[in-house]
C-alpha atoms as a PDB file:
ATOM      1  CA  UNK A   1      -5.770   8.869  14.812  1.00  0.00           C
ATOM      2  CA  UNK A   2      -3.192  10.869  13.040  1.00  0.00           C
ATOM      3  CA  UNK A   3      -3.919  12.305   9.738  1.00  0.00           C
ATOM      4  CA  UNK A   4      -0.833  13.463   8.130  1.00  0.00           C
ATOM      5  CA  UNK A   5      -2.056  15.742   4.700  1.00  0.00           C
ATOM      6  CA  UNK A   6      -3.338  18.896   4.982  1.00  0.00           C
ATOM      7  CA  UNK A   7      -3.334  18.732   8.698  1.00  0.00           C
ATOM      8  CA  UNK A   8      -6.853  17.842   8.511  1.00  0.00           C
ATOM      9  CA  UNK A   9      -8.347  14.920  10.752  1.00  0.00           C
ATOM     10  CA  UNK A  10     -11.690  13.196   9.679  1.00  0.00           C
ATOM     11  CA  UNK A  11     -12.977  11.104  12.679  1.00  0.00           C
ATOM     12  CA  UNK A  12     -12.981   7.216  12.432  1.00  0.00           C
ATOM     13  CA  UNK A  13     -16.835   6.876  11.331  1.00  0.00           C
ATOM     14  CA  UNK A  14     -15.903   8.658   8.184  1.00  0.00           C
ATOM     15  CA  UNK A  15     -13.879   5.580   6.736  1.00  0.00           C
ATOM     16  CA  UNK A  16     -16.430   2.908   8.406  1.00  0.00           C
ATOM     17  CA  UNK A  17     -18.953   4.402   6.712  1.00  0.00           C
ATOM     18  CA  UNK A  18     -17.097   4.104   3.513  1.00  0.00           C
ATOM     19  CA  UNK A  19     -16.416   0.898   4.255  1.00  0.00           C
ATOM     20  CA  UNK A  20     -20.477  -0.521   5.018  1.00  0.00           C
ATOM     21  CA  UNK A  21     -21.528   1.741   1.838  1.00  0.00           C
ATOM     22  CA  UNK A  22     -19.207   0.934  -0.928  1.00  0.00           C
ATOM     23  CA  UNK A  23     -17.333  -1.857  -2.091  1.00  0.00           C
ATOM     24  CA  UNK A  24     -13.913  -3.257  -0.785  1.00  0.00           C
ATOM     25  CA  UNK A  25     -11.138  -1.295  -2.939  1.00  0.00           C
ATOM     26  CA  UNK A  26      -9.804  -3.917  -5.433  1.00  0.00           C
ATOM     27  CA  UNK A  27      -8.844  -2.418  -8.941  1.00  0.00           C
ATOM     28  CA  UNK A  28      -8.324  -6.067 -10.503  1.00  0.00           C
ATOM     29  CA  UNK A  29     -12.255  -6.386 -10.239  1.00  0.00           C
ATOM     30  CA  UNK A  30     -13.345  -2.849 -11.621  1.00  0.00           C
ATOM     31  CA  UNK A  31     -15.787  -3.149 -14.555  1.00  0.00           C
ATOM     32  CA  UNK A  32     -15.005  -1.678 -18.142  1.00  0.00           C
ATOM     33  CA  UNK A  33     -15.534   1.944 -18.730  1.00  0.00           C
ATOM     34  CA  UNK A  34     -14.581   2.899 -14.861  1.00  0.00           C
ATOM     35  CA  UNK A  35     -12.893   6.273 -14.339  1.00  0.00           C
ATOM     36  CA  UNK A  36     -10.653   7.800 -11.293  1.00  0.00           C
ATOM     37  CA  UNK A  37     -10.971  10.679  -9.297  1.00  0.00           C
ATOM     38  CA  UNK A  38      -8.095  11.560  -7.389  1.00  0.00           C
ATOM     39  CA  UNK A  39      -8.739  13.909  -4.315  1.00  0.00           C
ATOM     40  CA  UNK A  40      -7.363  14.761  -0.469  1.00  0.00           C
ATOM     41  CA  UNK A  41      -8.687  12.997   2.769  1.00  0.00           C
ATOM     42  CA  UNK A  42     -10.506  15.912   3.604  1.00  0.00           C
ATOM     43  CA  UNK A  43     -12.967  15.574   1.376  1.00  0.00           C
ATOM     44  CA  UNK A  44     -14.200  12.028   0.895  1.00  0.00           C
ATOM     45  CA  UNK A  45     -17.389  12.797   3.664  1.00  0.00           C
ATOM     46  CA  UNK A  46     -18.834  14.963   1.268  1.00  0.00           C
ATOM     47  CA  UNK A  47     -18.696  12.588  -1.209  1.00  0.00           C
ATOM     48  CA  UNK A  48     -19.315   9.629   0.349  1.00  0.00           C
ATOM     49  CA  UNK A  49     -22.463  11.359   1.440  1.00  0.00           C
ATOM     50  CA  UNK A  50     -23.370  13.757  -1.992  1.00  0.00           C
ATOM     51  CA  UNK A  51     -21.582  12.530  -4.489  1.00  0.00           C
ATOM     52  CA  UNK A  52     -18.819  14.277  -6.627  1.00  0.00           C
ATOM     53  CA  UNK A  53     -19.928  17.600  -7.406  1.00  0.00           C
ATOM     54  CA  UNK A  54     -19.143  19.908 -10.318  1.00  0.00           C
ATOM     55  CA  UNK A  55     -19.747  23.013  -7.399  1.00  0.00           C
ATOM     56  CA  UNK A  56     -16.810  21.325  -4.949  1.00  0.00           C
ATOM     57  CA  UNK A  57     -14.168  20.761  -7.481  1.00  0.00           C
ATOM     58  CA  UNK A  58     -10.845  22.132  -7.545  1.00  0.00           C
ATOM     59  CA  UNK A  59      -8.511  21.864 -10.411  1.00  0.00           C
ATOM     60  CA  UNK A  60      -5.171  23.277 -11.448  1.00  0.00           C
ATOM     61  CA  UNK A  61      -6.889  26.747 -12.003  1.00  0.00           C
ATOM     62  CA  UNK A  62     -10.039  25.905 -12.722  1.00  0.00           C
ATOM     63  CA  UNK A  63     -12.534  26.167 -10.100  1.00  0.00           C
ATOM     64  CA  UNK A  64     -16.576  24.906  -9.736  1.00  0.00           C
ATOM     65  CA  UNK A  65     -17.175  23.977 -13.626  1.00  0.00           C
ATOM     66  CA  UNK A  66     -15.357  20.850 -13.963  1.00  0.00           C
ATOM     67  CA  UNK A  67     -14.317  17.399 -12.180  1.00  0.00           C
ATOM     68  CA  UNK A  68     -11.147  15.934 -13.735  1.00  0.00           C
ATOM     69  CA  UNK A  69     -11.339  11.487 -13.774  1.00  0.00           C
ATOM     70  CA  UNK A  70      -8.378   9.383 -15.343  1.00  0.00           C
ATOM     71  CA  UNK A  71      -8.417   5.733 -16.510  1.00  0.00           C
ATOM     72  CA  UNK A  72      -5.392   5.350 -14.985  1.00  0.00           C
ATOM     73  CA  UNK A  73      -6.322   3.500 -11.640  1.00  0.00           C
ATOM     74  CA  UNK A  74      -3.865   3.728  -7.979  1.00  0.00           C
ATOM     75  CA  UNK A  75      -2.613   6.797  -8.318  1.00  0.00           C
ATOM     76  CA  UNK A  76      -1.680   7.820  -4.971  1.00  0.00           C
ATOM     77  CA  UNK A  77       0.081  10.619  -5.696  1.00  0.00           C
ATOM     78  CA  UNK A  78      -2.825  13.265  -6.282  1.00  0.00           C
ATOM     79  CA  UNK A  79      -4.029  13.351  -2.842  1.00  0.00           C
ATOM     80  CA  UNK A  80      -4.060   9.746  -1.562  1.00  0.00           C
ATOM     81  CA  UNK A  81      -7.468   9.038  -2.216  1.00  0.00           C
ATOM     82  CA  UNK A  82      -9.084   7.444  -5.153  1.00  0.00           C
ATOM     83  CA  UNK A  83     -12.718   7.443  -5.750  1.00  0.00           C
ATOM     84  CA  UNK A  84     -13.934   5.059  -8.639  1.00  0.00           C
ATOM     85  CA  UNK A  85     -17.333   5.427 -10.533  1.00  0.00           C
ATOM     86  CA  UNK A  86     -18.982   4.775 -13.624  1.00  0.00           C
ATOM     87  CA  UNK A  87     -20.558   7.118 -16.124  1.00  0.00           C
ATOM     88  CA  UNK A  88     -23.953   5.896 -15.927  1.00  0.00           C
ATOM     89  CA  UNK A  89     -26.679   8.223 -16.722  1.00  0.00           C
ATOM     90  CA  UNK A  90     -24.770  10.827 -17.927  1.00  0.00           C
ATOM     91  CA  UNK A  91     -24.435  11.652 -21.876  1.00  0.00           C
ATOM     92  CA  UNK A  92     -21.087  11.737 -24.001  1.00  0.00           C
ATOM     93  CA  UNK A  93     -20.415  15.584 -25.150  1.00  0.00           C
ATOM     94  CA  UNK A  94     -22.790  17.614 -23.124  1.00  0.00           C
ATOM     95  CA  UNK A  95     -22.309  16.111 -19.396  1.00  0.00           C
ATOM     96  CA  UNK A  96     -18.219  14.719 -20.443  1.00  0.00           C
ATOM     97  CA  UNK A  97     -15.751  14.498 -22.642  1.00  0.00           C
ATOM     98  CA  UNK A  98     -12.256  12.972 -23.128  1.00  0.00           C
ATOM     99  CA  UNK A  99      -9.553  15.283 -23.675  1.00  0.00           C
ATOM    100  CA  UNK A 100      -6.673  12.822 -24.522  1.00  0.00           C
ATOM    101  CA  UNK A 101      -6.311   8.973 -24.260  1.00  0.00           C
ATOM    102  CA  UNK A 102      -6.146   8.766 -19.982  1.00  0.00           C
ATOM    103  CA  UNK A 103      -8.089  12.350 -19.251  1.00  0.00           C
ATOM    104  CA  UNK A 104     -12.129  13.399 -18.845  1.00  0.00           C
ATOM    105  CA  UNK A 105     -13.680  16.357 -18.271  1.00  0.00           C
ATOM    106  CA  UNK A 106     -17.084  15.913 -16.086  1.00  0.00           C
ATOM    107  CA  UNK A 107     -19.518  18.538 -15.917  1.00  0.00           C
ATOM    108  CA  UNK A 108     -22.004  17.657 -14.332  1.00  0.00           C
ATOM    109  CA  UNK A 109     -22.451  15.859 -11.125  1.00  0.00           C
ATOM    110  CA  UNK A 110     -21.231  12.102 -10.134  1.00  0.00           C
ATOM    111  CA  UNK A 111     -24.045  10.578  -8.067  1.00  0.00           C
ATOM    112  CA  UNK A 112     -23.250   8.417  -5.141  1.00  0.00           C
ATOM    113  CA  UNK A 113     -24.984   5.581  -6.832  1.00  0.00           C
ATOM    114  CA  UNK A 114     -22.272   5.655  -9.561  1.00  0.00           C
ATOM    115  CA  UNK A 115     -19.264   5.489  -7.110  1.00  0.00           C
ATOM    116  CA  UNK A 116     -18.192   1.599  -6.842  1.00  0.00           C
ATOM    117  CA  UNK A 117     -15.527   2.460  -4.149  1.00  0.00           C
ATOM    118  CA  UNK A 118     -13.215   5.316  -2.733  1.00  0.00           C
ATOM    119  CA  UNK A 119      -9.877   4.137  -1.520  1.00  0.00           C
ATOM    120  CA  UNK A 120      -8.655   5.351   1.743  1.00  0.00           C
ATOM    121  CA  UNK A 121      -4.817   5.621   3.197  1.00  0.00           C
ATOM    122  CA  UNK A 122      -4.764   3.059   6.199  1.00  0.00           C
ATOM    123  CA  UNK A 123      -0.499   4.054   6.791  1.00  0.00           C
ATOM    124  CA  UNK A 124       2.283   6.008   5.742  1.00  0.00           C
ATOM    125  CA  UNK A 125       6.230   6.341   6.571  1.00  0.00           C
ATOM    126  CA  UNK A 126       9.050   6.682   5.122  1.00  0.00           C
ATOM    127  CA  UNK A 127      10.251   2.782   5.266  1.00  0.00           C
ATOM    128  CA  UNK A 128       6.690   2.088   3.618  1.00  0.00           C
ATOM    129  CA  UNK A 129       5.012   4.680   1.767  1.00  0.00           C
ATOM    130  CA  UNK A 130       1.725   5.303   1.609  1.00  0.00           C
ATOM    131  CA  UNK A 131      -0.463   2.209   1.888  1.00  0.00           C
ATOM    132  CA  UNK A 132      -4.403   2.671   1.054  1.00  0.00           C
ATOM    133  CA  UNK A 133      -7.320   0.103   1.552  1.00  0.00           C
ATOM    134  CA  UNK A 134      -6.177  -1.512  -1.583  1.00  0.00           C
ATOM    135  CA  UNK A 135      -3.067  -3.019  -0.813  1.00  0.00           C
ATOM    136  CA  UNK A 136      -3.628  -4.265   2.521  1.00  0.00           C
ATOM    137  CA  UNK A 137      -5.184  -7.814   1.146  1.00  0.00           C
ATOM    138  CA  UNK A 138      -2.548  -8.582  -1.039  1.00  0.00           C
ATOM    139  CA  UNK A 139       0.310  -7.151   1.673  1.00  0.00           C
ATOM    140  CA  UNK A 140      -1.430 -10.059   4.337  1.00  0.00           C
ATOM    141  CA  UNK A 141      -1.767 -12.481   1.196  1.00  0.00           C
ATOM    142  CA  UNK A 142       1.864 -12.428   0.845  1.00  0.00           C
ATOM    143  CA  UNK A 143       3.819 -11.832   4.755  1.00  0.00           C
ATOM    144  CA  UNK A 144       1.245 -12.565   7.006  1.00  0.00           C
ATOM    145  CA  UNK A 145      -1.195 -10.919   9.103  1.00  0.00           C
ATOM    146  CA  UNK A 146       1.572 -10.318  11.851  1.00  0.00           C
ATOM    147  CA  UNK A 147       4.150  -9.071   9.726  1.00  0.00           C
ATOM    148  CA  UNK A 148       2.471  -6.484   8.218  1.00  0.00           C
ATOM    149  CA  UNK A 149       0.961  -5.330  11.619  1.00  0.00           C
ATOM    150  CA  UNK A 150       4.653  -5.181  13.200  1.00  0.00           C
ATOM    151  CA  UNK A 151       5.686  -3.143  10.232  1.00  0.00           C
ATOM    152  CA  UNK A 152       2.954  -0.559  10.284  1.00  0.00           C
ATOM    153  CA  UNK A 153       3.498  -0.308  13.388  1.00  0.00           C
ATOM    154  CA  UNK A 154       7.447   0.447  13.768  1.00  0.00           C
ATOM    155  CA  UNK A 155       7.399   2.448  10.382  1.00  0.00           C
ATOM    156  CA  UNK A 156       3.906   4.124   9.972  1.00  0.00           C
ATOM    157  CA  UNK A 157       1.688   6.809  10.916  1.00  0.00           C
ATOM    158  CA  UNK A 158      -1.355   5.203  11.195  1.00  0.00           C
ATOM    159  CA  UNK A 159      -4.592   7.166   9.688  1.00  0.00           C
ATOM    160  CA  UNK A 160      -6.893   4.038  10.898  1.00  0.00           C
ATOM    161  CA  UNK A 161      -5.866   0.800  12.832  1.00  0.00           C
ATOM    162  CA  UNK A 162      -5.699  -2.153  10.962  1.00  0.00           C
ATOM    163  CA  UNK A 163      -8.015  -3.920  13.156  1.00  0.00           C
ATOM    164  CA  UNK A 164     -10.867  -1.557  11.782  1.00  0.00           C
ATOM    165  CA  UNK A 165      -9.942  -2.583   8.302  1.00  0.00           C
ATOM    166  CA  UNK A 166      -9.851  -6.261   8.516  1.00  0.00           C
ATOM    167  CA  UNK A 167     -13.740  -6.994   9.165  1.00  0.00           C
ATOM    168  CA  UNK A 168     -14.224  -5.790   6.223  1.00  0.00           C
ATOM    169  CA  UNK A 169     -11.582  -7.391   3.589  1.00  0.00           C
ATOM    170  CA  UNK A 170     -12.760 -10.870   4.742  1.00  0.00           C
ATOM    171  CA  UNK A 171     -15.823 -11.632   6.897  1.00  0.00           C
ATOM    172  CA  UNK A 172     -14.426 -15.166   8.019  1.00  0.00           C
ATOM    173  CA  UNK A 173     -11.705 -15.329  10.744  1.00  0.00           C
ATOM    174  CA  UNK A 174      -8.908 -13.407   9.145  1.00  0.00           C
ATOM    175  CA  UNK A 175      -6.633 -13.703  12.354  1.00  0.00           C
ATOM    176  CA  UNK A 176      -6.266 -17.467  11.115  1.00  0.00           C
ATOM    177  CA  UNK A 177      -6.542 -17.032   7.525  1.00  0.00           C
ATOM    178  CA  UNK A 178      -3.747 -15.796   6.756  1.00  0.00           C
ATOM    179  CA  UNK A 179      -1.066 -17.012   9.501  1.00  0.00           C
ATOM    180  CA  UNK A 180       1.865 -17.992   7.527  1.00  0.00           C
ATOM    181  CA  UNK A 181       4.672 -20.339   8.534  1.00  0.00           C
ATOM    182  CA  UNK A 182       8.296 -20.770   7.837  1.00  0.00           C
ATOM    183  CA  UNK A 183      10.524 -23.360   8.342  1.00  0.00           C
ATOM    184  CA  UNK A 184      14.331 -23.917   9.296  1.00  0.00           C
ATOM    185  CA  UNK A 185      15.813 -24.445   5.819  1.00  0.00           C
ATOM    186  CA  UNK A 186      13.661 -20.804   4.365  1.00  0.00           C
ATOM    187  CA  UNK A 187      15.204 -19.419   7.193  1.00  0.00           C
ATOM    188  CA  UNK A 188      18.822 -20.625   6.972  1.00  0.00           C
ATOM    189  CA  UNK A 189      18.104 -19.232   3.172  1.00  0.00           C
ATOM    190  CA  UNK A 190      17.499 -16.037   4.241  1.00  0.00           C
ATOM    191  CA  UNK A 191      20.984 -15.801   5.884  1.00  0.00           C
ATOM    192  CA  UNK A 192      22.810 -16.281   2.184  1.00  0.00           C
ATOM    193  CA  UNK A 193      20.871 -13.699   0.276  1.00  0.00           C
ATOM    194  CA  UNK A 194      22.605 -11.013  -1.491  1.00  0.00           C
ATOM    195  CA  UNK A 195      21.360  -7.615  -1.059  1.00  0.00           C
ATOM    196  CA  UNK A 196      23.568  -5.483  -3.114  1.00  0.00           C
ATOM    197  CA  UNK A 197      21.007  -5.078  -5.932  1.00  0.00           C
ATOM    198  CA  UNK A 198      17.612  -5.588  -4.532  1.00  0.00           C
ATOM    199  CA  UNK A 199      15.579  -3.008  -5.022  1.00  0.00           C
ATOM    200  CA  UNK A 200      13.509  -0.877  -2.150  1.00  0.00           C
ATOM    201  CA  UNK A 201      10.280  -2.974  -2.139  1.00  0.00           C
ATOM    202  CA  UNK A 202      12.778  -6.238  -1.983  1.00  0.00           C
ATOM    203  CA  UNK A 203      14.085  -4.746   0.689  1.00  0.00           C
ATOM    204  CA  UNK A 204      11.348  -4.493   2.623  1.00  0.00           C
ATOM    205  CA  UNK A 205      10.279  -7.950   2.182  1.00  0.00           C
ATOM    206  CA  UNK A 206      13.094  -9.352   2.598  1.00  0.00           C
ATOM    207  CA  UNK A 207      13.035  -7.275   5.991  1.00  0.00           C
ATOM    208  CA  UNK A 208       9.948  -8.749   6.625  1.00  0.00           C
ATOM    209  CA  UNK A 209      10.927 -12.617   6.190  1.00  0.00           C
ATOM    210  CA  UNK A 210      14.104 -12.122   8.068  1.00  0.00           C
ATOM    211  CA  UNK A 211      11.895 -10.867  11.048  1.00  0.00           C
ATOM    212  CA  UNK A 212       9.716 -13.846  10.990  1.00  0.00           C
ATOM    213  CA  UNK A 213      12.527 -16.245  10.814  1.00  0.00           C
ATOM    214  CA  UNK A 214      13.683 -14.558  13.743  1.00  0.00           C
ATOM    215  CA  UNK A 215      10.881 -14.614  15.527  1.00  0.00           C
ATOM    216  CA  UNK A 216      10.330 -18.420  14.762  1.00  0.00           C
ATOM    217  CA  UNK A 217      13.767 -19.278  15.712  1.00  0.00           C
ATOM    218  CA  UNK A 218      13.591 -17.809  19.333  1.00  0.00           C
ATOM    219  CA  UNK A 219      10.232 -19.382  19.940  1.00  0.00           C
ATOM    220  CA  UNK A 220       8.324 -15.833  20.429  1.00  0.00           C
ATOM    221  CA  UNK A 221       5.483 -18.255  18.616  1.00  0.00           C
ATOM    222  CA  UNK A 222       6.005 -20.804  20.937  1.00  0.00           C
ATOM    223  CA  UNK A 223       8.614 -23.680  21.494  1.00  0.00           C
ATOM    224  CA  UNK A 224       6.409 -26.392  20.274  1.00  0.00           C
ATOM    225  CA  UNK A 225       5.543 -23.954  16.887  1.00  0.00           C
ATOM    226  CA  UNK A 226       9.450 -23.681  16.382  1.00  0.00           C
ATOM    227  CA  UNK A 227       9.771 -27.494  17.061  1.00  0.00           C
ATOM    228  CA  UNK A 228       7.512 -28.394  14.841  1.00  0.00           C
ATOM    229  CA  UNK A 229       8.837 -25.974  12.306  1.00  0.00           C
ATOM    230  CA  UNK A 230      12.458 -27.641  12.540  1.00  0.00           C
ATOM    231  CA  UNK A 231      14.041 -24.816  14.386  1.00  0.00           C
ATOM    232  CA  UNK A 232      14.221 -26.442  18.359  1.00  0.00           C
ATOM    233  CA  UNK A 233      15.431 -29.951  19.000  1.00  0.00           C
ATOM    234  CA  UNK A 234      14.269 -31.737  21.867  1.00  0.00           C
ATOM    235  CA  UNK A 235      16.686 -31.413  25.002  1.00  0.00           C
ATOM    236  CA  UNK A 236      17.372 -34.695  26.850  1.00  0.00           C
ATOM    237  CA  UNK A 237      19.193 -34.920  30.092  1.00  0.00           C
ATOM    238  CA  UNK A 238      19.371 -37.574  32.311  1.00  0.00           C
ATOM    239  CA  UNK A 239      17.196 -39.676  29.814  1.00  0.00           C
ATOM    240  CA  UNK A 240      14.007 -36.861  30.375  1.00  0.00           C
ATOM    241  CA  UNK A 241      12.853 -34.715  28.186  1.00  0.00           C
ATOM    242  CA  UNK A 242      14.277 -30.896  29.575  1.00  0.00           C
ATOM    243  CA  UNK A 243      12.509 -28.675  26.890  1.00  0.00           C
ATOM    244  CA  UNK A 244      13.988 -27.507  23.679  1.00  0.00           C
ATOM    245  CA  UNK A 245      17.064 -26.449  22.307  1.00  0.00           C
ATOM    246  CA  UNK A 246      17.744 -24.513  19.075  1.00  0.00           C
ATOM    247  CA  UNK A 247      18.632 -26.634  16.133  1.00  0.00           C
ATOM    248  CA  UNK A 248      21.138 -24.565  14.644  1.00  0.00           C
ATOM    249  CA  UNK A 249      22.827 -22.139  17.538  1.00  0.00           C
ATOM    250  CA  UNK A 250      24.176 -19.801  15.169  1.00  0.00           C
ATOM    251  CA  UNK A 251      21.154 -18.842  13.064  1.00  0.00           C
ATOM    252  CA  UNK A 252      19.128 -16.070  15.616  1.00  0.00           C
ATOM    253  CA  UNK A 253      22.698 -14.508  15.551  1.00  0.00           C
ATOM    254  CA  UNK A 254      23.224 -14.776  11.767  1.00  0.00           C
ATOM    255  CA  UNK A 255      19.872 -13.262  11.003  1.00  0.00           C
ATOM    256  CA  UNK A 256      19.996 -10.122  13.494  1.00  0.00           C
ATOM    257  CA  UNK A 257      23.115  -9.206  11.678  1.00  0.00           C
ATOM    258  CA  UNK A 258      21.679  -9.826   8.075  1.00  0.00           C
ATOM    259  CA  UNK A 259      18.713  -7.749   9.645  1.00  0.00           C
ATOM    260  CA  UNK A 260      21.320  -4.935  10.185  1.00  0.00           C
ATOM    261  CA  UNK A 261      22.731  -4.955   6.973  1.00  0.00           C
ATOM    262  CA  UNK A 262      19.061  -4.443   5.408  1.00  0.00           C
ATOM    263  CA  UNK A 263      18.281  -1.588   7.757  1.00  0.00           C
ATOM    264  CA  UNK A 264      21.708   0.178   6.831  1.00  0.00           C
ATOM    265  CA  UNK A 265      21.226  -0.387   2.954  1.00  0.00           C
ATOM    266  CA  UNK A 266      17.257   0.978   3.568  1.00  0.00           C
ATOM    267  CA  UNK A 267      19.117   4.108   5.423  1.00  0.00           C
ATOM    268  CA  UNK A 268      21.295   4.908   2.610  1.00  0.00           C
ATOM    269  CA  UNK A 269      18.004   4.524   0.259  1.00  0.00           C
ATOM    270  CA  UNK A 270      16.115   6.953   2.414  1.00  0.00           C
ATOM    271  CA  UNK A 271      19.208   9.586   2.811  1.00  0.00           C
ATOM    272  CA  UNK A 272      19.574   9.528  -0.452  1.00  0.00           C
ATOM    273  CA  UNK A 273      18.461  11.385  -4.066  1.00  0.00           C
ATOM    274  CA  UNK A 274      14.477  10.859  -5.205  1.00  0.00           C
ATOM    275  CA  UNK A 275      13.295  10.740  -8.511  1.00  0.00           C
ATOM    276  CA  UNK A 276      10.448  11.957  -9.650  1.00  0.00           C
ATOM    277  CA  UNK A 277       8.352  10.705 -12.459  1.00  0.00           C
ATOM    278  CA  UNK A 278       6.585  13.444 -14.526  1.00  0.00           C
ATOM    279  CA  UNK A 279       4.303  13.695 -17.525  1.00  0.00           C
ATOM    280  CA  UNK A 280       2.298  15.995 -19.504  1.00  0.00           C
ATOM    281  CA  UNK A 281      -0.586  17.496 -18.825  1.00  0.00           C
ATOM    282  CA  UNK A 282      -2.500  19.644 -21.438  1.00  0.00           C
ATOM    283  CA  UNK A 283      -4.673  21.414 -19.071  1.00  0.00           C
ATOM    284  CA  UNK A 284      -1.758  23.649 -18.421  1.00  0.00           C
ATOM    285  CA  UNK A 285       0.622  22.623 -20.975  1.00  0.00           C
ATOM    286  CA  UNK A 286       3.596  21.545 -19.019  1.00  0.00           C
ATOM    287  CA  UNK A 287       5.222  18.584 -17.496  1.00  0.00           C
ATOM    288  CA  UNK A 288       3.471  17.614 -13.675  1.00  0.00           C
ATOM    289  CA  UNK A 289       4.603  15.079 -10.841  1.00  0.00           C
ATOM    290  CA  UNK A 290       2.745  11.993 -11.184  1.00  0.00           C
ATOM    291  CA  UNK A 291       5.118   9.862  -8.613  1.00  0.00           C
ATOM    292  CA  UNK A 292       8.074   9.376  -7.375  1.00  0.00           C
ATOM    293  CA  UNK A 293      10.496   6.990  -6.129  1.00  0.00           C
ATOM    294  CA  UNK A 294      13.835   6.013  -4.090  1.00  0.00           C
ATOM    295  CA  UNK A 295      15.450   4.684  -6.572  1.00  0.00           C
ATOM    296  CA  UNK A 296      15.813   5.481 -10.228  1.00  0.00           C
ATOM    297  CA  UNK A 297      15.281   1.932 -11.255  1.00  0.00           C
ATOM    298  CA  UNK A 298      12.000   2.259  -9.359  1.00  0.00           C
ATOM    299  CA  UNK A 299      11.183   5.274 -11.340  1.00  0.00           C
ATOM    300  CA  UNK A 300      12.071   3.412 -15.058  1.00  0.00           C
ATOM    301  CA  UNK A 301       9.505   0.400 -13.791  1.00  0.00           C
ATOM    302  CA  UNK A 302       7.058   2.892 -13.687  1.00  0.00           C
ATOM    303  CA  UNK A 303       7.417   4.604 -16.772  1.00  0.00           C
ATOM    304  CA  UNK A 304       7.419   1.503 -18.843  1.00  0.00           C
ATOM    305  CA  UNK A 305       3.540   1.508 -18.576  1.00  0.00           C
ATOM    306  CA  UNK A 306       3.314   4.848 -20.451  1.00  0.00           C
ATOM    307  CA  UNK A 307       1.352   4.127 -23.487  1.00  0.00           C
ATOM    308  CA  UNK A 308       2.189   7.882 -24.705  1.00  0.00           C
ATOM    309  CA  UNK A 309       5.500   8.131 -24.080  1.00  0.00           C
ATOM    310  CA  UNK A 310       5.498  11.578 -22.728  1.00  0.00           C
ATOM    311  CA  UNK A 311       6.969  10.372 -19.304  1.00  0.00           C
ATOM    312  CA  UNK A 312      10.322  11.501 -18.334  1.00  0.00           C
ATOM    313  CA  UNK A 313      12.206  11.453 -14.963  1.00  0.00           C
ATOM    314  CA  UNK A 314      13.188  13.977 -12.568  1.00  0.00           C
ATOM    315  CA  UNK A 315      16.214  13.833  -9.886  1.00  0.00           C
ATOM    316  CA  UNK A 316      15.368  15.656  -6.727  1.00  0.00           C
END
């Protein structure tokens, strides 16, 4: 397994035990008055096993007398891991305090009965980002078990397979609960699109569907899948049945060169400027990268959920 920040490495028990101990990572389902700690890979044993403690922290300069925790939830930018928890048992002034509208202070320790979840990277690359425990239901939701394993695959560095995750985002048969289908006019669809202003996640589904529709119409799922699916034909010779023929001839060609285009348009994207997204911190009274992005429209998405309006971008 391939860790890629830090060069550190943290065996494969580390996230299973996350995984048995603590909830599934789903932010949607987080109760009121939950707060974020941000932190690096190498670090989540000790808190998986002791907690968060005031002793192990390291912020900006400070050093062993504070933990910082947002209210801002999937940040994957300070670290790539996210540990939720709640403030129980601790008292307002002398153990915390807020020190503007998104920021706490903690001073004393977060028990490992307070922490609801820590979000984990599962992948990373450069056609996908970083992708955590958290997105990987919604990712399967939407393209399909497959498609989102052949993309991790040709894009990512993996920091745990897949495989290890599923068991525990859905204890019935996930294999088949989430096998998606397409059929011959979605794919003939596909062909028509215009690509000149999606954006970079567009892209990449769009990559994604044109993949499957590829796949579907040259039978890699099967001829009778395809047939059934309106992309073969029945082929009759000598008034027997001879197999199956594609419906329409053209449409494995048309897609493989729409499938070009989108992998020279995600080229450009990646050879191109980044913007970063940067707000203010107090704690050491200047700006601070919070994220950042291909594109710049990217970038002005994100900032339109800044409820201070101290957000500004950055071109790198």
């Amino acid at each position: 397994m391939k860790i890629l920040h830090e060069n550190t490495i943290i065996p494969s028990s580390t996230y299973e035990y996350i995984l048995r101990h603590f909830q599934y990572p789903d932010y949607d389902k987080v109760p009121s008055g939950v707060l974020y700690h941000n932190t690096h890979l190498e670090y989540v044993d000790s808190i998986a096993h002791n907690g968060i403690l005031v002793s192990k922290a390291k912020q900006l300069e400070y050093s062993g007398n504070m933990t910082w925790a947002t209210t801002l939830p999937n940040q994957k930018g300070y670290g790539g891991c996210t540990v939720a928890f709640t403030l129980d048992g601790l008292e307002d002034r002398y153990d915390y305090e807020q020190v503007n509208r998104q920021e706490f202070c903690i001073y004393k320790d977060i028990p490992v009965n307070n922490i609801l979840f820590i979000d984990l990277p599962v992948v990373d690359g450069s056609g996908i980002g970083l992708t955590r425990l958290s997105d990987i239901p919604e990712l399967i939701e939407e393209y399909g078990l497959k498609n989102v394993q052949d993309v991790f695959d040709k894009y990512g560095d993996k920091y745990i397979p897949l495989d290890d995750v599923l068991p525990y985002i859905n204890k019935s048969n996930i294999h088949e609960s989430y096998i998606t289908e397409m059929k011959l006019s979605q794919a003939q669809k596909l062909v028509t699109k215009d690509i000149e202003d999606m954006s970079l996640e567009e892209l990449q589904q769009y990559r994604v569907q044109l993949l499957d529709a590829i796949r579907y119409s040259t039978g890699e799922f099967g001829d009778e899948e395809s047939y059934r699916n309106g992309f073969y034909i029945p082929y009759v010779s000598a008034g027997s049945s001879k197999g199956f023929v594609p419906k329409d001839k053209f449409l494995t060609t048309n897609l493989r060169y729409k499938l070009d285009e989108v992998d020279r348009k995600l080229q450009s994207i990646y050879n191109a400027d980044k913007y970063e997204v940067l707000d203010y911190d107090e704690s050491i009274d200047e700006y601070a990268v919070v994220a950042s992005f291909p594109t710049k429209r990217e970038a002005n998405k994100f900032i339109k959920n800044d409820v201070n309006g101290t957000m500004k971008i950055r071109k790198i």
